[in-house]
N, C-alpha and C. Protein backbone atom coordinates (compact mmCIF):
# COMPACT_ATOMS: atom_id res chain seq x y z
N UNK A 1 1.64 -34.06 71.89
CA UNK A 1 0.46 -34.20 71.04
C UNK A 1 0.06 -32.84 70.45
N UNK A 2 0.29 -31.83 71.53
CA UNK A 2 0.05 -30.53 70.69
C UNK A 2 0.67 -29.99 69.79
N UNK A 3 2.22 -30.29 69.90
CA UNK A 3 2.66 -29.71 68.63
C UNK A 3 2.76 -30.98 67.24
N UNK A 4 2.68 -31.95 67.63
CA UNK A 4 1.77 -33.16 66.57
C UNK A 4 0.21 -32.58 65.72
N UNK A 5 -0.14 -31.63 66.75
CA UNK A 5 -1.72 -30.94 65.80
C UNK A 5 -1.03 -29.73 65.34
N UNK A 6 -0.47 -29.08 66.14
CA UNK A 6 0.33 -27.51 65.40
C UNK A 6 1.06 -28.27 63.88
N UNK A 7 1.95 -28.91 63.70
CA UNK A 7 2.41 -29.86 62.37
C UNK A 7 1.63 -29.84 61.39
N UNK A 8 0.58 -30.61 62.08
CA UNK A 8 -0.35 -31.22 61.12
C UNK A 8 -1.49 -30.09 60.68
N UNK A 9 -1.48 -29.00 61.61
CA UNK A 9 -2.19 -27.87 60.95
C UNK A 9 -1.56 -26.60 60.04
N UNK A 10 -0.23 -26.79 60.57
CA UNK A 10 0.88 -25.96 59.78
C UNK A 10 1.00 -26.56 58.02
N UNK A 11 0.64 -27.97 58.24
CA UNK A 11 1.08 -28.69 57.38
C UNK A 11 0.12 -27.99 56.04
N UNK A 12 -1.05 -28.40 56.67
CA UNK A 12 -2.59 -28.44 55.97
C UNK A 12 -2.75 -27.35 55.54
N UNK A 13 -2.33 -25.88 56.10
CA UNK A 13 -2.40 -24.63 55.84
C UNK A 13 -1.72 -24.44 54.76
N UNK A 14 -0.41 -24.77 55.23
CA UNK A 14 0.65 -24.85 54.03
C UNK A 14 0.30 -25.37 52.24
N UNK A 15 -0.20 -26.27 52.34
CA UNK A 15 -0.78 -27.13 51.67
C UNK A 15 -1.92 -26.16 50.50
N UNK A 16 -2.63 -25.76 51.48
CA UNK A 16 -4.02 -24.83 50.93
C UNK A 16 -2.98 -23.47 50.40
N UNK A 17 -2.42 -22.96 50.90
CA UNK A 17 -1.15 -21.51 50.68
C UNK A 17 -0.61 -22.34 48.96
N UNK A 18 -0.34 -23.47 49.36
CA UNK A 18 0.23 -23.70 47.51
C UNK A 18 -0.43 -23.92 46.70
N UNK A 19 -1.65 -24.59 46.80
CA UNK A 19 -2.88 -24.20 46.08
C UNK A 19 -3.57 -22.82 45.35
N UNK A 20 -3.86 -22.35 46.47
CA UNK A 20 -4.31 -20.76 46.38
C UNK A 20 -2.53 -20.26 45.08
N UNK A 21 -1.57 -20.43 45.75
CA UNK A 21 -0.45 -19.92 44.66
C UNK A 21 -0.67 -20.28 42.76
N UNK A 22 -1.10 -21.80 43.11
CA UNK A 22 -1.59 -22.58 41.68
C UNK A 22 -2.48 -21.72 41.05
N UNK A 23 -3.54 -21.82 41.95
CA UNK A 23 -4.96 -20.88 41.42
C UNK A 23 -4.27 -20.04 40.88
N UNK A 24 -3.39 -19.22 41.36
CA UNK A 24 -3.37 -17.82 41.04
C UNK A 24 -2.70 -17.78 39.74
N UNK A 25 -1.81 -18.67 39.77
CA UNK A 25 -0.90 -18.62 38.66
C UNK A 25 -2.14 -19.03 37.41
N UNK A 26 -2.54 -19.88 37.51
CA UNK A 26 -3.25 -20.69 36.53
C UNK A 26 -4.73 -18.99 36.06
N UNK A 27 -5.11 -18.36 37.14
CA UNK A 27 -5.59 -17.16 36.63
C UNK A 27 -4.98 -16.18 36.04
N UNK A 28 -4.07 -16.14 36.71
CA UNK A 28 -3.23 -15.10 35.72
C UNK A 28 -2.54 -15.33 34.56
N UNK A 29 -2.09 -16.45 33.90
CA UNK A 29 -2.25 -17.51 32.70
C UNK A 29 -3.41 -17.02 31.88
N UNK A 30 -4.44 -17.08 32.29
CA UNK A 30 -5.57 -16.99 31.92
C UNK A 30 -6.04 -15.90 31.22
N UNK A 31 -5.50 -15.04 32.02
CA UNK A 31 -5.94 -12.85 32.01
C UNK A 31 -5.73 -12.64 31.21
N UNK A 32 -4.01 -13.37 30.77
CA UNK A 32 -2.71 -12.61 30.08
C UNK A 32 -3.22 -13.37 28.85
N UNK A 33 -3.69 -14.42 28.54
CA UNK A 33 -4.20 -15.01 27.01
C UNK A 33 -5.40 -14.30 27.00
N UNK A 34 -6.20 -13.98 27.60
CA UNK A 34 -7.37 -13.40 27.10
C UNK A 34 -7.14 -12.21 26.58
N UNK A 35 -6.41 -11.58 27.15
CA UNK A 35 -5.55 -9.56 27.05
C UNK A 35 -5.09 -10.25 25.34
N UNK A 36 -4.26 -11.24 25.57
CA UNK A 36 -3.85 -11.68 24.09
C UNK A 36 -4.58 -11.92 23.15
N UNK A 37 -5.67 -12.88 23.25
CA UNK A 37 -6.38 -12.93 22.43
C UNK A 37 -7.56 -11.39 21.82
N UNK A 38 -7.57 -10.50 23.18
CA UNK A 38 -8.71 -9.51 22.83
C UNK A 38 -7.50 -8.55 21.57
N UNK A 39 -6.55 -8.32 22.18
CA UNK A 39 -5.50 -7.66 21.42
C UNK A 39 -5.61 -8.36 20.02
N UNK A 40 -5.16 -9.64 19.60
CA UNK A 40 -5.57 -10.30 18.09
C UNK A 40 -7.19 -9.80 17.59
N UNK A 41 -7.75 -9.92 18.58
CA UNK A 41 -9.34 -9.42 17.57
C UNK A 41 -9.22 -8.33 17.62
N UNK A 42 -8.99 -7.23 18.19
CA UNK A 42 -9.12 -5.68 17.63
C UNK A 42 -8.22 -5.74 16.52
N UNK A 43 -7.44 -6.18 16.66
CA UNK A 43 -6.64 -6.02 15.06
C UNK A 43 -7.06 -6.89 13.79
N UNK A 44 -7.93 -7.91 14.18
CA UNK A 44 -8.59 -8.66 13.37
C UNK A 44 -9.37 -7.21 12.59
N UNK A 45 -10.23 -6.92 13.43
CA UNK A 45 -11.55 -6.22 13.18
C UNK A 45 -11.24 -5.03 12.52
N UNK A 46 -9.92 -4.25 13.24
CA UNK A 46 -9.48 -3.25 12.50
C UNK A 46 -9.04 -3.24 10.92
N UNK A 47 -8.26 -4.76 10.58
CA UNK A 47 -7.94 -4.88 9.61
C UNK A 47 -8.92 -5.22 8.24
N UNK A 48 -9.89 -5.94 8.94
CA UNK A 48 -11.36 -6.12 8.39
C UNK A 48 -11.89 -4.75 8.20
N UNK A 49 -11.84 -3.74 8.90
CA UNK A 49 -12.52 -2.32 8.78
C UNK A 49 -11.94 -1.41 7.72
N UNK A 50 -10.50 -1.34 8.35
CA UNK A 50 -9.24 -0.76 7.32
C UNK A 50 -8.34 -1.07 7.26
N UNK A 51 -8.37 -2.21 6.43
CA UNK A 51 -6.74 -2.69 6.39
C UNK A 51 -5.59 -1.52 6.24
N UNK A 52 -5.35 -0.45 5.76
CA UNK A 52 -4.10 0.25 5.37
C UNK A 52 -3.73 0.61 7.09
N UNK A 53 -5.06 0.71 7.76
CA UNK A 53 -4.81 1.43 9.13
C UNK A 53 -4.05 0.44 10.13
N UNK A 54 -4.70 -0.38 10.18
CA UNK A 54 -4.46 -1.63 10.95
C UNK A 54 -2.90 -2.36 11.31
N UNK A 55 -2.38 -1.98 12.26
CA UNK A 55 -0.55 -2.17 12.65
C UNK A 55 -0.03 -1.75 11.76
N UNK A 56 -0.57 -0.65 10.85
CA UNK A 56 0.59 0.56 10.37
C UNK A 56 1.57 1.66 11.42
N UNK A 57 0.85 1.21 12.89
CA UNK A 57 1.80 2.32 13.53
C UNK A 57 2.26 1.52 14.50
N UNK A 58 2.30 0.24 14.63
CA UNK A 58 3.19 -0.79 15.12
C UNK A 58 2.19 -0.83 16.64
N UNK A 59 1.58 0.29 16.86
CA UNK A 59 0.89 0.79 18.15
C UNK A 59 -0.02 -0.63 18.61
N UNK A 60 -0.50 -0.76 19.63
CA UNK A 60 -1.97 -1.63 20.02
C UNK A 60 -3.01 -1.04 19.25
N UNK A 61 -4.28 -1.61 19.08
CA UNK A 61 -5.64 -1.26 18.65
C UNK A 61 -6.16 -0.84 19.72
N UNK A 62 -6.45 -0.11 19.65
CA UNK A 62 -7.62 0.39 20.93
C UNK A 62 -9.43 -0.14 21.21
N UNK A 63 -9.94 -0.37 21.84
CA UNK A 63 -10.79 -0.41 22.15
C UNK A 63 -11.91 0.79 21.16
N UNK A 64 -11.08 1.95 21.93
CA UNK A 64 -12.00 3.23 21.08
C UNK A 64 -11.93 3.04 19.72
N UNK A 65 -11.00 3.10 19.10
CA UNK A 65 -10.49 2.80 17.67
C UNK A 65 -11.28 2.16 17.09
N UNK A 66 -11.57 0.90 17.68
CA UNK A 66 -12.56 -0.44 16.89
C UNK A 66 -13.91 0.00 17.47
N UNK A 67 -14.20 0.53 18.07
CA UNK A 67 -15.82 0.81 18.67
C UNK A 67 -15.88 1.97 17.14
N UNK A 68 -15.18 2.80 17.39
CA UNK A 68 -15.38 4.41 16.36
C UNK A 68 -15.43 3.78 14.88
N UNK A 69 -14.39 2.40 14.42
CA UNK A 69 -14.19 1.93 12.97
C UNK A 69 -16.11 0.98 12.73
N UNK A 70 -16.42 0.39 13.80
CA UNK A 70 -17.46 -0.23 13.33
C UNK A 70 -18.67 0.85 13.21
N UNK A 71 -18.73 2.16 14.52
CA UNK A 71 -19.81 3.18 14.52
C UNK A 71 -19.77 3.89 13.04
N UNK A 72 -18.50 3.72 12.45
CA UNK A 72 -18.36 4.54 11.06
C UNK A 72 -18.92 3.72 10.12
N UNK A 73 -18.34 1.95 9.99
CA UNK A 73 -18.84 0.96 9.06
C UNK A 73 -20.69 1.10 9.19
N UNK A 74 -21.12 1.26 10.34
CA UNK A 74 -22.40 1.15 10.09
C UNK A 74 -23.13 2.67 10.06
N UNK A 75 -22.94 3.78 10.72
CA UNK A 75 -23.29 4.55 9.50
C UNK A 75 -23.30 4.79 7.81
N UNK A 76 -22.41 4.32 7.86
CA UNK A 76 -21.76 4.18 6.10
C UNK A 76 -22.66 3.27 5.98
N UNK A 77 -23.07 2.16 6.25
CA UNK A 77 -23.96 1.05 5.97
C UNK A 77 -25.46 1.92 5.63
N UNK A 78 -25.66 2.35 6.93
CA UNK A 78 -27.01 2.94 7.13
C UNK A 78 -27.45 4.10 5.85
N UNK A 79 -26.40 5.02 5.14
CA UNK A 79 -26.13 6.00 4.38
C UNK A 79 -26.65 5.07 3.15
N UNK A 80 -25.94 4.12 2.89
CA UNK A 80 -26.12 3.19 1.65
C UNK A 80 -27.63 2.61 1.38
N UNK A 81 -28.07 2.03 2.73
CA UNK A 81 -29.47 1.67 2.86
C UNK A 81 -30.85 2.87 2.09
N UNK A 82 -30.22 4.05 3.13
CA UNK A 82 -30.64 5.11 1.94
C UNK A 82 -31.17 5.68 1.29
N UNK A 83 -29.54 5.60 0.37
CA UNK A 83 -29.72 5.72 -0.82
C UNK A 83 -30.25 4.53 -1.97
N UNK A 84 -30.05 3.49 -1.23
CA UNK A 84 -31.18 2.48 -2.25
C UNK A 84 -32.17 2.91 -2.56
N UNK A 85 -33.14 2.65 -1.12
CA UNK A 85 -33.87 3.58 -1.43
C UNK A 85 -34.83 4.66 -1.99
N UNK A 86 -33.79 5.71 -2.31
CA UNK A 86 -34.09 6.51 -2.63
C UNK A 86 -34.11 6.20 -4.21
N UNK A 87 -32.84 5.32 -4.88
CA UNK A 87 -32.54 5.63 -6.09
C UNK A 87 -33.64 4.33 -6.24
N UNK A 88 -34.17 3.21 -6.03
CA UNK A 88 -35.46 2.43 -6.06
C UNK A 88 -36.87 3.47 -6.10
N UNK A 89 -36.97 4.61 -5.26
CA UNK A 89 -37.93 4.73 -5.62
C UNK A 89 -38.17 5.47 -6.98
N UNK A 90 -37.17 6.21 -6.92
CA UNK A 90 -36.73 7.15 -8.48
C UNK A 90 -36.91 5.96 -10.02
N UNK A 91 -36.43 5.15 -9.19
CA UNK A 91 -36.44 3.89 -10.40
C UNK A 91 -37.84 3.52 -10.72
N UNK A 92 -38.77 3.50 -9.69
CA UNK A 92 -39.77 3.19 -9.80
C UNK A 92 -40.84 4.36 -10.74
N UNK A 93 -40.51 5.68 -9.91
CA UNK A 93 -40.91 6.37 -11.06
C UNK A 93 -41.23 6.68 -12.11
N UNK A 94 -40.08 6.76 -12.21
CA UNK A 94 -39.02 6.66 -14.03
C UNK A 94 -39.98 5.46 -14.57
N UNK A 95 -39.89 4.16 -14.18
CA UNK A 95 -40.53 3.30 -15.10
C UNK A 95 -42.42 3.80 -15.16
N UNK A 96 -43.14 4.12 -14.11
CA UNK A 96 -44.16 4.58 -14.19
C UNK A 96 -44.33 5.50 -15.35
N UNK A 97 -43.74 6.90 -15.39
CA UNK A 97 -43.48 7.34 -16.48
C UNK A 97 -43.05 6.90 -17.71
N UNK A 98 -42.30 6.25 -18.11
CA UNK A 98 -41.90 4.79 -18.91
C UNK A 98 -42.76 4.59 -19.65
N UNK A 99 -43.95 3.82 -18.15
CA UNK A 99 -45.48 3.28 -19.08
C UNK A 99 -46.42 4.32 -19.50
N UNK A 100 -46.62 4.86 -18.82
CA UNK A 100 -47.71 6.06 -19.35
C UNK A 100 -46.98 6.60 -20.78
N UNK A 101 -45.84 6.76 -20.89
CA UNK A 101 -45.50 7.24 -21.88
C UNK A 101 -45.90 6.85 -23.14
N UNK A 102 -45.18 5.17 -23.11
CA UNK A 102 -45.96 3.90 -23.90
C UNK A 102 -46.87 3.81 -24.18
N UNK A 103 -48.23 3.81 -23.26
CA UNK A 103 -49.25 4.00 -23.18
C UNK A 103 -49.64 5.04 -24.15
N UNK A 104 -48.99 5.98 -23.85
CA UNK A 104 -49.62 7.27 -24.75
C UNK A 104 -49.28 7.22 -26.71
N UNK A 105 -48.32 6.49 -26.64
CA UNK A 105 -47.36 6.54 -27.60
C UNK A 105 -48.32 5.31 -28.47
N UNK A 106 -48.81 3.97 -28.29
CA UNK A 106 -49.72 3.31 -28.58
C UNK A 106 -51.10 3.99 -28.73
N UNK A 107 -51.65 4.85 -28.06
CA UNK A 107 -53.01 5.60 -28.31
C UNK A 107 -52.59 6.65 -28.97
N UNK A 108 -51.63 6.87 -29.66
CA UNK A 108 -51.04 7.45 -30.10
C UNK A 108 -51.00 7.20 -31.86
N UNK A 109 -50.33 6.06 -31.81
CA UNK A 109 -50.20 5.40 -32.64
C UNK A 109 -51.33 4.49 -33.70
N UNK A 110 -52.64 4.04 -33.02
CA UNK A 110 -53.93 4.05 -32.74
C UNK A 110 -54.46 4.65 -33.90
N UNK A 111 -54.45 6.11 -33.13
CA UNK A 111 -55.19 6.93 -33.93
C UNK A 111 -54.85 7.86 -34.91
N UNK A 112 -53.36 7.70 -35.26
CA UNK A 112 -52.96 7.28 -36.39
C UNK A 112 -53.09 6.59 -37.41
N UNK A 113 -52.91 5.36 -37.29
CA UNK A 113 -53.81 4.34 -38.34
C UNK A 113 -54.99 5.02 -38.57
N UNK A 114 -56.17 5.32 -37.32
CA UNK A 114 -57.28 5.19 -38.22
C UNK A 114 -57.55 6.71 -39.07
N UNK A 115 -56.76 7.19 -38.75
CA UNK A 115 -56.79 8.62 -39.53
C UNK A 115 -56.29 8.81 -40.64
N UNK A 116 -55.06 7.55 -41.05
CA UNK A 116 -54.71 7.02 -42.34
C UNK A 116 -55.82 6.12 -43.57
């Protein structure tokens, strides 16, 4: 009877040992598509950032690479913001001056006529 339970516990162990093997396999399946898939989006992103750069050196994308290409896209963003900005408020100016000018150019014009 005892080695009828040693069997049947050898068995059961055994059993759980090929499981745990499944798991493992089925995680590591898992790792290796994700590693895959993260590898396709840095090169997505890179190529989106700079295409000429992007698997021109046959190399992987790096992590750093795509962190440094988007820290650059959005400074450059931020630079642009700006200069809107800046050239909006100039614009705004300019037309202020614009009117007063107008303005002057009509009172201007005004008193012309009545001096004719």
């Amino acid at each position: 009877q005892a080695e009828e339970e040693l069997k049947a516990a050898w068995s059961q162990q055994a059993g759980q040992l090929r499981e745990m093997e499944r798991r493992e396999r089925l995680l590591r399946s898992e790792v290796q598509r994700a590693g895959e898939q993260l590898e396709s989006f840095k090169t997505q992103v890179m190529q989106v950032c700079s295409p000429s750069a992007a698997g021109s050196s046959g190399k992987p994308v790096t992590e750093q690479q795509v962190i440094e290409k988007v820290r650059q896209i959005s400074d450059e963003n931020q630079q642009s913001h700006e200069r809107e900005k800046s050239l909006q408020k100039d614009l705004s100016s300019r037309l202020a001056k614009e009117r007063e000018v107008s303005a002057n150019i009509e009172v201007f014009k005004n008193s012309l006529q009545k001096l004719q």
